[in-house]
N, C-alpha and C. Protein backbone atom coordinates (compact mmCIF):
# COMPACT_ATOMS: atom_id res chain seq x y z
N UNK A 1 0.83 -1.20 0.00
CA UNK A 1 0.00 0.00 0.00
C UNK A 1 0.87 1.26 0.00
N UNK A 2 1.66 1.32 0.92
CA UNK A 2 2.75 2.63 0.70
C UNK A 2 3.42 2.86 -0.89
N UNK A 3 3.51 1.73 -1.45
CA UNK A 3 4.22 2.19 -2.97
C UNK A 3 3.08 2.93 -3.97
N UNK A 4 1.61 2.18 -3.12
CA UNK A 4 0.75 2.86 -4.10
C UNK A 4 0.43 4.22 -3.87
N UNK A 5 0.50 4.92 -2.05
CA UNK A 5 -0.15 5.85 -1.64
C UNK A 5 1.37 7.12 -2.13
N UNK A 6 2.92 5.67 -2.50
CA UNK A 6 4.07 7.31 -3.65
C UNK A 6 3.42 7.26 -4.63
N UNK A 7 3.57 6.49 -5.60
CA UNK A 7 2.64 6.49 -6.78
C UNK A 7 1.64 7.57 -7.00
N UNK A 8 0.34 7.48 -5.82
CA UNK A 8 -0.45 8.13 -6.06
C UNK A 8 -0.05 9.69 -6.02
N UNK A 9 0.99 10.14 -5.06
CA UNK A 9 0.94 11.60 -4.59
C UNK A 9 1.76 12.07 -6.02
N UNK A 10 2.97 11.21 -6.05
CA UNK A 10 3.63 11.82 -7.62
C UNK A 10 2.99 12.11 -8.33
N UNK A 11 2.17 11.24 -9.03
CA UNK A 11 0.97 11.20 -9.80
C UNK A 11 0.13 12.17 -9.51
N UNK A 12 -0.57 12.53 -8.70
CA UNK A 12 -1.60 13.82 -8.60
C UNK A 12 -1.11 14.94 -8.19
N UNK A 13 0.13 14.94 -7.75
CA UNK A 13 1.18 16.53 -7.97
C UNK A 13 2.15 16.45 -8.38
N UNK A 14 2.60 15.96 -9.56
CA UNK A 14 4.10 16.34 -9.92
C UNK A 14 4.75 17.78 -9.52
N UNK A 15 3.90 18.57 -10.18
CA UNK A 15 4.61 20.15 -9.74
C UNK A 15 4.43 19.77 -8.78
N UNK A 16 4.23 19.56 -7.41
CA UNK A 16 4.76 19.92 -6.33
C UNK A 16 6.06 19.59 -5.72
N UNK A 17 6.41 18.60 -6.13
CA UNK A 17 7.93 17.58 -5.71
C UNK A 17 8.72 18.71 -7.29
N UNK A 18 8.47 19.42 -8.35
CA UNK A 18 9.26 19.88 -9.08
C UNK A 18 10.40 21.10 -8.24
N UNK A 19 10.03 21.63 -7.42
CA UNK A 19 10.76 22.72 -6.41
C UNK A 19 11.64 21.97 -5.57
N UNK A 20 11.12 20.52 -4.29
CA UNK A 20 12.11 19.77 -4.41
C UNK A 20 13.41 19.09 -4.77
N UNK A 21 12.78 19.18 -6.47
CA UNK A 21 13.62 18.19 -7.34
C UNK A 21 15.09 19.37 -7.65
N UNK A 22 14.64 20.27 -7.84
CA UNK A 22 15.82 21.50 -8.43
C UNK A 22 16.17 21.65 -7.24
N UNK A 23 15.80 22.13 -6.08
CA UNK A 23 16.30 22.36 -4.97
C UNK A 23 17.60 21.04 -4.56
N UNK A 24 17.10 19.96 -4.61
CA UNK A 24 17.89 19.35 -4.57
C UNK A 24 18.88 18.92 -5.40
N UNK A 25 18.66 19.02 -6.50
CA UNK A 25 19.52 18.86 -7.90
C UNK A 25 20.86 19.90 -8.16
N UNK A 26 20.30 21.31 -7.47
CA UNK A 26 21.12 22.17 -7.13
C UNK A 26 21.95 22.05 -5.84
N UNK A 27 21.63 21.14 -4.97
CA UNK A 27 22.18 21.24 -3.48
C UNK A 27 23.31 19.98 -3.68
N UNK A 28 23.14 18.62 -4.26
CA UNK A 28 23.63 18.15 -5.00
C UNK A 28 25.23 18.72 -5.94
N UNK A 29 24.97 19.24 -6.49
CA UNK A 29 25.57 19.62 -7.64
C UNK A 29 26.58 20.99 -6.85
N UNK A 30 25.99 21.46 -5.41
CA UNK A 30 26.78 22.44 -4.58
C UNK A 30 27.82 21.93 -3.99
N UNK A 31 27.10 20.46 -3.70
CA UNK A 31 28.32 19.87 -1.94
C UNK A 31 29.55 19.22 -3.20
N UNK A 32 29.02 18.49 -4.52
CA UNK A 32 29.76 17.73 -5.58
C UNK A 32 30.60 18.91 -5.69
N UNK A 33 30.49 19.81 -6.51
CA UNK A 33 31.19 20.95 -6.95
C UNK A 33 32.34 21.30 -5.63
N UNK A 34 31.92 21.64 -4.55
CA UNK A 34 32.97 22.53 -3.77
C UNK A 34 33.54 21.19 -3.34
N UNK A 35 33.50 19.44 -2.98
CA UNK A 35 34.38 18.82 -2.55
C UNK A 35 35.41 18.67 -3.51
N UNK A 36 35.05 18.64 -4.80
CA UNK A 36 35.94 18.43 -5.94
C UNK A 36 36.58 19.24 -6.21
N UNK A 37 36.48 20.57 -5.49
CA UNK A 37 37.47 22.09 -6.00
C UNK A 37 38.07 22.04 -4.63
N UNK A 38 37.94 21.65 -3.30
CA UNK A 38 38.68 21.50 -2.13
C UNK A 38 39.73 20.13 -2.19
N UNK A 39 39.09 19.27 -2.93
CA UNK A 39 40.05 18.05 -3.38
C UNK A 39 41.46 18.46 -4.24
N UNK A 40 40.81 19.01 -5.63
CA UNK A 40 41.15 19.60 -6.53
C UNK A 40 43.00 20.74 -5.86
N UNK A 41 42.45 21.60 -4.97
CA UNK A 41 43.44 22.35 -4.26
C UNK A 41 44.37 21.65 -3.41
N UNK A 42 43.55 20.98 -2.67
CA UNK A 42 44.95 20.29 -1.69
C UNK A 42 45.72 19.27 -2.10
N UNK A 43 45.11 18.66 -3.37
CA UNK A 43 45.51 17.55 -3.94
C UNK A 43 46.58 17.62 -5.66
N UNK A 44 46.69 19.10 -5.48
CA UNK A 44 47.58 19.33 -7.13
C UNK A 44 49.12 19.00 -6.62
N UNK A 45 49.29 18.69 -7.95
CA UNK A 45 51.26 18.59 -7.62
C UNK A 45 51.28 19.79 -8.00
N UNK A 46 52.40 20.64 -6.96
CA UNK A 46 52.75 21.97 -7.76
C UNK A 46 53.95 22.05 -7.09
N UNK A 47 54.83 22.92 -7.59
CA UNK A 47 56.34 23.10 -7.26
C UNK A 47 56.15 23.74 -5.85
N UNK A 48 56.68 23.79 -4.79
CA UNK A 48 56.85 24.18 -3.56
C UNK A 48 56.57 26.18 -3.70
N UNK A 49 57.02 26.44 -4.89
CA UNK A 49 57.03 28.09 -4.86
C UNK A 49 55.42 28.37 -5.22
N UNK A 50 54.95 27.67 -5.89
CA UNK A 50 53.60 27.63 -6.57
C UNK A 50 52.46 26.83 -5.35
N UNK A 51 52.92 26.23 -4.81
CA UNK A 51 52.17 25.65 -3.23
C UNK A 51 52.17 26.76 -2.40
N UNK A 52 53.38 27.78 -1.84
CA UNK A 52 53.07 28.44 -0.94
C UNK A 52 52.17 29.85 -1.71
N UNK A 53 52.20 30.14 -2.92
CA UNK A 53 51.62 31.15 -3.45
C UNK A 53 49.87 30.84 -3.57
N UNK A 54 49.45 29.55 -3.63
CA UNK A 54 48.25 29.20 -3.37
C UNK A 54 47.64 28.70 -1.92
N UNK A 55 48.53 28.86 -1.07
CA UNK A 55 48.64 28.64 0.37
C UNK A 55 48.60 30.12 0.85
N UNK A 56 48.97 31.33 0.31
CA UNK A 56 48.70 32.11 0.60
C UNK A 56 47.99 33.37 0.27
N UNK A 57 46.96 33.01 -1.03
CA UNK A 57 46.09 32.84 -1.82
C UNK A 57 44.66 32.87 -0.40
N UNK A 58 44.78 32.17 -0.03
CA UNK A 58 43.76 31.04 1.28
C UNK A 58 42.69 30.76 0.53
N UNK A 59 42.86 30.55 -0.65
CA UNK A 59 41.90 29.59 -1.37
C UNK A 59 41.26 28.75 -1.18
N UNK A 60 42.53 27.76 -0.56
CA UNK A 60 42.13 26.23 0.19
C UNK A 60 41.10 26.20 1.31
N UNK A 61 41.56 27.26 2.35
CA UNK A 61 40.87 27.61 2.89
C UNK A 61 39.38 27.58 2.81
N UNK A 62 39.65 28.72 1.85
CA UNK A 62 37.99 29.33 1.59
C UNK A 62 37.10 28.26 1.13
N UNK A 63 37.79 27.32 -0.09
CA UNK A 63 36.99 26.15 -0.59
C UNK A 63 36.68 25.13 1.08
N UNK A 64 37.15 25.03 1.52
CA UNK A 64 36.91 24.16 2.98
C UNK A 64 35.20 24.86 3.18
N UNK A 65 35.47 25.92 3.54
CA UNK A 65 34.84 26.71 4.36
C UNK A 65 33.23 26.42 3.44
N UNK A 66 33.61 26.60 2.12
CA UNK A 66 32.19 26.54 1.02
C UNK A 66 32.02 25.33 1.37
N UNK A 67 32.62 24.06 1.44
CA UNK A 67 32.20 22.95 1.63
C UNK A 67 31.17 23.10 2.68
N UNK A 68 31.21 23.57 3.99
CA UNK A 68 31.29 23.29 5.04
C UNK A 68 29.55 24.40 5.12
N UNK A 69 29.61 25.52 4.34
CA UNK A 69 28.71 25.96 4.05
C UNK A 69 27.68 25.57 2.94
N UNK A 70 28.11 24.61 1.88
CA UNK A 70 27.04 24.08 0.96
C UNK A 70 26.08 23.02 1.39
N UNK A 71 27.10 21.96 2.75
CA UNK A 71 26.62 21.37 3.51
C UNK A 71 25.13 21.78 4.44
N UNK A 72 25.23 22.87 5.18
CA UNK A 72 24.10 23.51 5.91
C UNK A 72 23.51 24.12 5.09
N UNK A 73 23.51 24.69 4.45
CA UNK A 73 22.07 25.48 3.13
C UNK A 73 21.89 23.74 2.51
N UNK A 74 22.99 22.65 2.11
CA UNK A 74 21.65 21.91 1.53
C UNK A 74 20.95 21.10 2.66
N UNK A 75 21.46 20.81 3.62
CA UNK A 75 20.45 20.26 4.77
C UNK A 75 19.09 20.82 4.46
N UNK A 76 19.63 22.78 4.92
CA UNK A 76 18.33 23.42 5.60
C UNK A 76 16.85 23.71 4.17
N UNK A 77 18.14 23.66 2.98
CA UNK A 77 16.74 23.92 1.91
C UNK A 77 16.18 22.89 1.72
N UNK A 78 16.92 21.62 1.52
CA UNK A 78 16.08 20.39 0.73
C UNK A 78 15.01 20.49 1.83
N UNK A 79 14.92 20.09 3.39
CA UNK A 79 14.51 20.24 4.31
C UNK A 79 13.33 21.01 4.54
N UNK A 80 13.69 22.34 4.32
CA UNK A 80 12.47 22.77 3.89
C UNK A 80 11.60 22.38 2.77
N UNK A 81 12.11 22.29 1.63
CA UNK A 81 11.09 22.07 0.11
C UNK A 81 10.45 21.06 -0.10
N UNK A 82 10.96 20.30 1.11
CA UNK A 82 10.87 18.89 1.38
C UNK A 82 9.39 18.78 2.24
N UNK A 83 9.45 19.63 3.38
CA UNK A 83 8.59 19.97 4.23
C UNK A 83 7.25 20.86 3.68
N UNK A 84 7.57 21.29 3.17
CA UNK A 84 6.50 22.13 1.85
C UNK A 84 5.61 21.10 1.20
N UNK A 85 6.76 20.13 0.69
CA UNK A 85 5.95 19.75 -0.16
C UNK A 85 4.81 18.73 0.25
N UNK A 86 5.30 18.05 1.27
CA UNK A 86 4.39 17.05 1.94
C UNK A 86 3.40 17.72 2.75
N UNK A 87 3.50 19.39 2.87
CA UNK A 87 2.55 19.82 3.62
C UNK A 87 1.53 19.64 3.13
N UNK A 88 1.27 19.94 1.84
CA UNK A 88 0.50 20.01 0.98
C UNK A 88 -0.27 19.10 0.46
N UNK A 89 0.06 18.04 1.16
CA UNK A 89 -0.65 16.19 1.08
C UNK A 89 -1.17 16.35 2.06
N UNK A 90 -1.35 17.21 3.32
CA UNK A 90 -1.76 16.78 4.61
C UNK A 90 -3.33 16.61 4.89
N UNK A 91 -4.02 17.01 3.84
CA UNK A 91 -5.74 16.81 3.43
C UNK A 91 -5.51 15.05 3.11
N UNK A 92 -4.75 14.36 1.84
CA UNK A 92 -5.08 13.65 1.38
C UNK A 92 -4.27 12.37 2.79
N UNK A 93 -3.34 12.90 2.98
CA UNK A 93 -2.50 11.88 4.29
C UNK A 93 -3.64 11.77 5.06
N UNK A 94 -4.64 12.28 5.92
CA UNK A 94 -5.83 12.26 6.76
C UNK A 94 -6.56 11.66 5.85
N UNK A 95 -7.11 11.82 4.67
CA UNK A 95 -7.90 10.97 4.06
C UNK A 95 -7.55 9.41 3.87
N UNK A 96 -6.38 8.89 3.75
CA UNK A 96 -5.76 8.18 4.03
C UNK A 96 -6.17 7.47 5.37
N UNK A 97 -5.81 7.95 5.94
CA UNK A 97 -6.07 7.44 7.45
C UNK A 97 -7.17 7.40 8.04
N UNK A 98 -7.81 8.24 7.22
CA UNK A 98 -9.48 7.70 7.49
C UNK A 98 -9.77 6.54 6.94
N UNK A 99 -9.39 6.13 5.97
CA UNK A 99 -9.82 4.79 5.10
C UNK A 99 -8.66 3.76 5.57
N UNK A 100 -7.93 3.76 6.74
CA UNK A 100 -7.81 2.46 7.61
C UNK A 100 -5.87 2.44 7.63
N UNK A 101 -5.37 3.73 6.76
CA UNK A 101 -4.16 3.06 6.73
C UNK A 101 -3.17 4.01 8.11
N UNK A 102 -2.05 2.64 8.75
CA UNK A 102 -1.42 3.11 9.63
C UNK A 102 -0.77 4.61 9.95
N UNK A 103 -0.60 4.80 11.09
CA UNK A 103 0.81 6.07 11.17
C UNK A 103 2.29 5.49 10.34
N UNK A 104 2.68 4.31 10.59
CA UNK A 104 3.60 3.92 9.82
C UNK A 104 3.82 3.58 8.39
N UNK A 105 2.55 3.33 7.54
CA UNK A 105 2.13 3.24 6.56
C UNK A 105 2.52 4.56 5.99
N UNK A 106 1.69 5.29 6.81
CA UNK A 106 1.83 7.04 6.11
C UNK A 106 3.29 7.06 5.95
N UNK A 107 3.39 6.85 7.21
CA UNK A 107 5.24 7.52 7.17
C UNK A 107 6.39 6.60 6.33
N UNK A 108 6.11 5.23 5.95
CA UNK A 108 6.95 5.05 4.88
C UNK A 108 6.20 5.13 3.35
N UNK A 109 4.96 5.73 3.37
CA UNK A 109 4.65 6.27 2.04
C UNK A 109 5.59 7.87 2.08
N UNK A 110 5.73 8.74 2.47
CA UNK A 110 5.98 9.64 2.32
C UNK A 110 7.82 9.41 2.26
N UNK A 111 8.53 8.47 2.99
CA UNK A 111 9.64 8.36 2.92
C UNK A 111 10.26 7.75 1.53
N UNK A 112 8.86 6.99 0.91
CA UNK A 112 9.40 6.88 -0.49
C UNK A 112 9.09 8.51 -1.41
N UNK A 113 8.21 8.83 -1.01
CA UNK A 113 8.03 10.16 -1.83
C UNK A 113 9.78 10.66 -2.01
N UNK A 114 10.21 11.00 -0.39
CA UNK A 114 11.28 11.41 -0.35
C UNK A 114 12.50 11.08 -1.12
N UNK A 115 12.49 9.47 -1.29
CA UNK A 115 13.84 9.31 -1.86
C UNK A 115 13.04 9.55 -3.63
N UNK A 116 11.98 9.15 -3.68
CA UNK A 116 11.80 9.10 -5.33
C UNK A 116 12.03 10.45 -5.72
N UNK A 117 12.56 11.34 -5.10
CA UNK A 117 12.47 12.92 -5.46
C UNK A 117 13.72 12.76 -5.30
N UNK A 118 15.08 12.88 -4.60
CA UNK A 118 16.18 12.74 -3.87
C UNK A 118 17.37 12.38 -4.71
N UNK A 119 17.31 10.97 -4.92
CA UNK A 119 17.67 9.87 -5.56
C UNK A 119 18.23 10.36 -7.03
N UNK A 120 17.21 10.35 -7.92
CA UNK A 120 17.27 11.13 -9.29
C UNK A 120 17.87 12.68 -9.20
N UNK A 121 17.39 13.21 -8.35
CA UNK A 121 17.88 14.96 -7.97
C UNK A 121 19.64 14.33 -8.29
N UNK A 122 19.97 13.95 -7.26
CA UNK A 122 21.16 13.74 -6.86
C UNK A 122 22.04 13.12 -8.13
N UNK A 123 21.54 12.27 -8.73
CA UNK A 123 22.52 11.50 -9.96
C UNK A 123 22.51 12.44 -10.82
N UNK A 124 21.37 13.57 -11.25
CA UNK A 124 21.57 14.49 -11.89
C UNK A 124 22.50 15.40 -11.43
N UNK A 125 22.58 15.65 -10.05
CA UNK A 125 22.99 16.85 -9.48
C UNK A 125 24.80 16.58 -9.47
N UNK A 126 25.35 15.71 -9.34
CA UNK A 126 26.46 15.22 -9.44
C UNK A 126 27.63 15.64 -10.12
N UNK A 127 27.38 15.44 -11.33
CA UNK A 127 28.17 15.74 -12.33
C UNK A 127 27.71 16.91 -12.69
N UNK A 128 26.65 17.87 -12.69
CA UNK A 128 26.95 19.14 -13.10
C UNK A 128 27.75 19.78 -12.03
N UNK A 129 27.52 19.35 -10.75
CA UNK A 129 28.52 19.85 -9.27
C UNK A 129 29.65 19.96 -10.22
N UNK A 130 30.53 18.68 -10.92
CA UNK A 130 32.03 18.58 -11.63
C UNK A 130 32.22 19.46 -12.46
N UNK A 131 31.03 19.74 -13.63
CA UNK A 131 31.14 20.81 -14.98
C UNK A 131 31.37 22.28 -13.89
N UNK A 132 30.58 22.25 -13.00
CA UNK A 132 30.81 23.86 -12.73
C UNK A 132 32.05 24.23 -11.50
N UNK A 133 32.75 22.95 -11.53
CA UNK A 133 33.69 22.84 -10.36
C UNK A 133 34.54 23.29 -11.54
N UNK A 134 34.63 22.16 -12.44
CA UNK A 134 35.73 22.24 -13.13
C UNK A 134 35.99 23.91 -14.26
N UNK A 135 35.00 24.35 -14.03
CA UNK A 135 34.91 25.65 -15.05
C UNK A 135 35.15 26.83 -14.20
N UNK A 136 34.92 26.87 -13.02
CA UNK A 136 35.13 27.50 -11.88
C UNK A 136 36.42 27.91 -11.85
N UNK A 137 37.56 26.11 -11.45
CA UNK A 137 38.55 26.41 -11.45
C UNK A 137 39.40 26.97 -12.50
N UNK A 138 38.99 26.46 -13.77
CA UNK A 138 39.73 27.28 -15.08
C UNK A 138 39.83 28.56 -14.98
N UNK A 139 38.05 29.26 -14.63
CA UNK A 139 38.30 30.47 -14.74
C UNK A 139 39.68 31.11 -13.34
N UNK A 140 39.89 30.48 -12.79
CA UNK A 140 40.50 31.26 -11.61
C UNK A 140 42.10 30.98 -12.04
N UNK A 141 42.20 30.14 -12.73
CA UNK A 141 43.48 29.56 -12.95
C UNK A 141 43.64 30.61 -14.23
N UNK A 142 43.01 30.91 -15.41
CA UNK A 142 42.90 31.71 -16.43
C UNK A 142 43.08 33.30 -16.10
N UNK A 143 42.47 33.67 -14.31
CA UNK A 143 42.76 34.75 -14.21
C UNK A 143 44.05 34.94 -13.15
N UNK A 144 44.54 34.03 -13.29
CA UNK A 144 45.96 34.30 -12.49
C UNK A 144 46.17 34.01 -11.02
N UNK A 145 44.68 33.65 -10.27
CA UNK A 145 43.52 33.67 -9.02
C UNK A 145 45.05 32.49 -8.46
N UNK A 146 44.89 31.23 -9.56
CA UNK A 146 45.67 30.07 -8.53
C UNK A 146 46.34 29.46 -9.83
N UNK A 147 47.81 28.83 -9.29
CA UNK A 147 48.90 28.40 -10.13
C UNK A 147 47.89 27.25 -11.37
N UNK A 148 48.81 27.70 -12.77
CA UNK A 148 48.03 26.89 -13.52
C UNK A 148 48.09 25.75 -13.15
N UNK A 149 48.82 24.90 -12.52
CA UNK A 149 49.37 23.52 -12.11
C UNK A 149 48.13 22.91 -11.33
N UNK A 150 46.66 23.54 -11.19
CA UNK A 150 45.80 23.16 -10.21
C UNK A 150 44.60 23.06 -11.36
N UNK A 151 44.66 21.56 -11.49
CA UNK A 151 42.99 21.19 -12.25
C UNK A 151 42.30 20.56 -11.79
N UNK A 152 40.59 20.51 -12.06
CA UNK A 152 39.79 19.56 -11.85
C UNK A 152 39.83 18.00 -11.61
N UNK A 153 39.76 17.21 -10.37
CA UNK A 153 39.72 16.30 -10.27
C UNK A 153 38.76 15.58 -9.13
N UNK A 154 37.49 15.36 -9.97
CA UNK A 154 35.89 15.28 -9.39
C UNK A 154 37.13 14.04 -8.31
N UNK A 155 36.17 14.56 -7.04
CA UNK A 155 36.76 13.79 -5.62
C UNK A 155 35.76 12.64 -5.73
N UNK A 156 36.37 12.03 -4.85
CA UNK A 156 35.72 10.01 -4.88
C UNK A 156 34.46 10.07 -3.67
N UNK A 157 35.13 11.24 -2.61
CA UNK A 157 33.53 10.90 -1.48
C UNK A 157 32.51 12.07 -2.06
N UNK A 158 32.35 13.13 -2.96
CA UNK A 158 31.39 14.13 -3.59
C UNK A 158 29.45 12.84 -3.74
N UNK A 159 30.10 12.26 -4.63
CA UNK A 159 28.88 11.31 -4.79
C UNK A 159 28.06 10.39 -3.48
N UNK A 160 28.63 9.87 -2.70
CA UNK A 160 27.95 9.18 -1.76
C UNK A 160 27.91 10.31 -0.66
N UNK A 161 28.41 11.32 -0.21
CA UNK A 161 28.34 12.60 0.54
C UNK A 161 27.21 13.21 -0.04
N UNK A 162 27.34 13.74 -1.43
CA UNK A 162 25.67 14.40 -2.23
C UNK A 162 24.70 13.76 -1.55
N UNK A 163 24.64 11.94 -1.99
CA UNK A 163 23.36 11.41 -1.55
C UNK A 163 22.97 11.10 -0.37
N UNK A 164 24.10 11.39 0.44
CA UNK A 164 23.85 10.81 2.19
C UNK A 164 22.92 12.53 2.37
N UNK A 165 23.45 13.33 2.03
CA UNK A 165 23.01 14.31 2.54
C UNK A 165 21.49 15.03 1.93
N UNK A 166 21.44 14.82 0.34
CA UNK A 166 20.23 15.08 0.02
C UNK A 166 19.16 14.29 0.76
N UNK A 167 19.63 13.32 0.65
CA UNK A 167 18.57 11.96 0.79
C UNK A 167 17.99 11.92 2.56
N UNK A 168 19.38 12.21 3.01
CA UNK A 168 18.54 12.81 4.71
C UNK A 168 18.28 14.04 4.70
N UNK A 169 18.23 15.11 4.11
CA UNK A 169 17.46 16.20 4.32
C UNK A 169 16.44 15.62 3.82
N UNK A 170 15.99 15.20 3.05
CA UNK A 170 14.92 15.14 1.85
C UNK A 170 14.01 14.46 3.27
N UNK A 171 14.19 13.29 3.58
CA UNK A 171 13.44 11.87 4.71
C UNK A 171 13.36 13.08 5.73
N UNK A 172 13.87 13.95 6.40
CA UNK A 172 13.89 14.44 7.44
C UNK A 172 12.79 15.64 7.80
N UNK A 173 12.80 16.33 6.35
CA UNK A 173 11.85 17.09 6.16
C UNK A 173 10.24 16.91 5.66
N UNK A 174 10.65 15.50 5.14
CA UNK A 174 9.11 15.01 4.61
C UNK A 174 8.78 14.37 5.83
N UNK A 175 9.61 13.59 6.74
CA UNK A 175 8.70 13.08 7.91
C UNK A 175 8.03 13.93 8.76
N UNK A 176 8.99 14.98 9.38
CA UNK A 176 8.86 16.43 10.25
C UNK A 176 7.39 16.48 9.41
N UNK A 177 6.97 16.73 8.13
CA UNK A 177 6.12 17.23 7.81
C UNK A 177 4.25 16.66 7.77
N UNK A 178 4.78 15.17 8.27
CA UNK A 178 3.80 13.94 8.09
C UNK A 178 3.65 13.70 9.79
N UNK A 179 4.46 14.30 10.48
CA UNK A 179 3.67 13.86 11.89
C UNK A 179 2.14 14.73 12.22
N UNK A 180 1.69 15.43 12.27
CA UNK A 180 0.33 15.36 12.46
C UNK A 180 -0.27 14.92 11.46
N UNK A 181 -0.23 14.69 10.02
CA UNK A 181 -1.35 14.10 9.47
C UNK A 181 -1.47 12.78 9.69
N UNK A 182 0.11 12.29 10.24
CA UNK A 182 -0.63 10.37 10.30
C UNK A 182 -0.55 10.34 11.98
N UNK A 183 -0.87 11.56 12.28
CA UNK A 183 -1.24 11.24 14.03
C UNK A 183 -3.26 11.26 13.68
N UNK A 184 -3.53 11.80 12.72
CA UNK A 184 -5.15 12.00 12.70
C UNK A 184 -6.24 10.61 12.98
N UNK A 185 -6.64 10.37 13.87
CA UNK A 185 -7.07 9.19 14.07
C UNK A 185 -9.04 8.95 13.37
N UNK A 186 -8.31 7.73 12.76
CA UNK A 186 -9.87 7.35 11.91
C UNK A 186 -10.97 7.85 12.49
N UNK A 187 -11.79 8.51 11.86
CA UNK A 187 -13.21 8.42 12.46
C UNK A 187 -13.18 9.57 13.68
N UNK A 188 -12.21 10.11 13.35
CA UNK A 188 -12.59 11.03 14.53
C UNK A 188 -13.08 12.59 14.08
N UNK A 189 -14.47 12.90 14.77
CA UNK A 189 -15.42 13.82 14.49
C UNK A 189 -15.02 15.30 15.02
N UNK A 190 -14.92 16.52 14.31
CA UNK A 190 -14.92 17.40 14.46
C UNK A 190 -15.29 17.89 15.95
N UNK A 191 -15.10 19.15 16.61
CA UNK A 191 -15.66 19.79 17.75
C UNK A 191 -16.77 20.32 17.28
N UNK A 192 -18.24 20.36 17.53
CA UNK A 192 -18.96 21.19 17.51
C UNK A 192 -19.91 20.21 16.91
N UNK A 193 -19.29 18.67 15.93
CA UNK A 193 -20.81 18.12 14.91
C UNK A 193 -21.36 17.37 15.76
């Protein structure tokens, strides 16, 4: 029943998981991009004179620091868009649960919502992270920014880091967003009828 009650919500709102999907596709493609340009820096061969001139540059630095900041904006956005979007089921999640199905039911219907949005974001989001890592660094290397001796080299943890992190913002914010509708208990009548 949960595969049918993702099914169903994809199905009767695509646009709504579409803000999700970029949100995450972009958050993705943020944490990919800055590990591969923080990889990229600490990881070039360069002559010792050309190391301390990009050492004192604080480039390296700064790329740390973006890491460390692409990390918390994509927590906090997917998280939110995430939370948005399942708000917006919270009529049909109660309807749901009027017609017999669990709190846990709900909540691993909506946790597939999550990854079926997540999942795809992320394999997309990946490799454009690399195109705009890697164009990034050209331009900086083209403007004199850091020794030419420093190129693109998409890092090995970018990909399972993207998806650990989309994929738990994504679950974290769609559940946050499903506890009162699958707390709504069957059959239960308004104040006042």
């Amino acid at each position: 029943m949960s595969a049918g009650l993702t099914r169903q919500a994809l199905r009767k709102q695509p646009w709504a998981f579409a803000g999700p999907f970029i949100t995450q596709c972009l958050a993705a493609a943020l944490v990919s991009g800055a590990l591969g340009t923080s990889s990229s820096m600490s990881g070039a061969r360069l002559e010792p004179a050309a190391r301390q001139a990009l050492t004192e540059s604080q480039l390296p630095e700064m790329a740390v620091l973006f890491v460390v900041v692409s990390v918390y904006l994509t927590a906090l956005i997917v998280g939110l868009t995430m939370t948005s979007s399942i708000a917006r089921q919270s009529r049909d999640i109660a309807l749901v649960r009027a017609v017999g199905a669990t709190p846990g039911r709900v909540r691993r219907a909506v946790a597939a919502q999550a990854a079926a949005v997540a999942v795809p974001a992320t394999l997309l989001g990946v490799p454009l992270g690399a195109l705009l890592a890697r164009a990034w660094l050209a331009g900086l290397t083209g403007h004199g920014a850091i020794p030419p001796g420093v190129t693109f080299h998409p890092s090995a943890a970018a990909p399972p880091a993207a998806l650990g992190i989309t994929v738990g913002a994504s679950l974290a914010g769609a559940l946050v967003a499903a506890v009162r509708p699958a707390r709504v208990r069957p059959g239960r009548r308004a104040v006042g009828s």
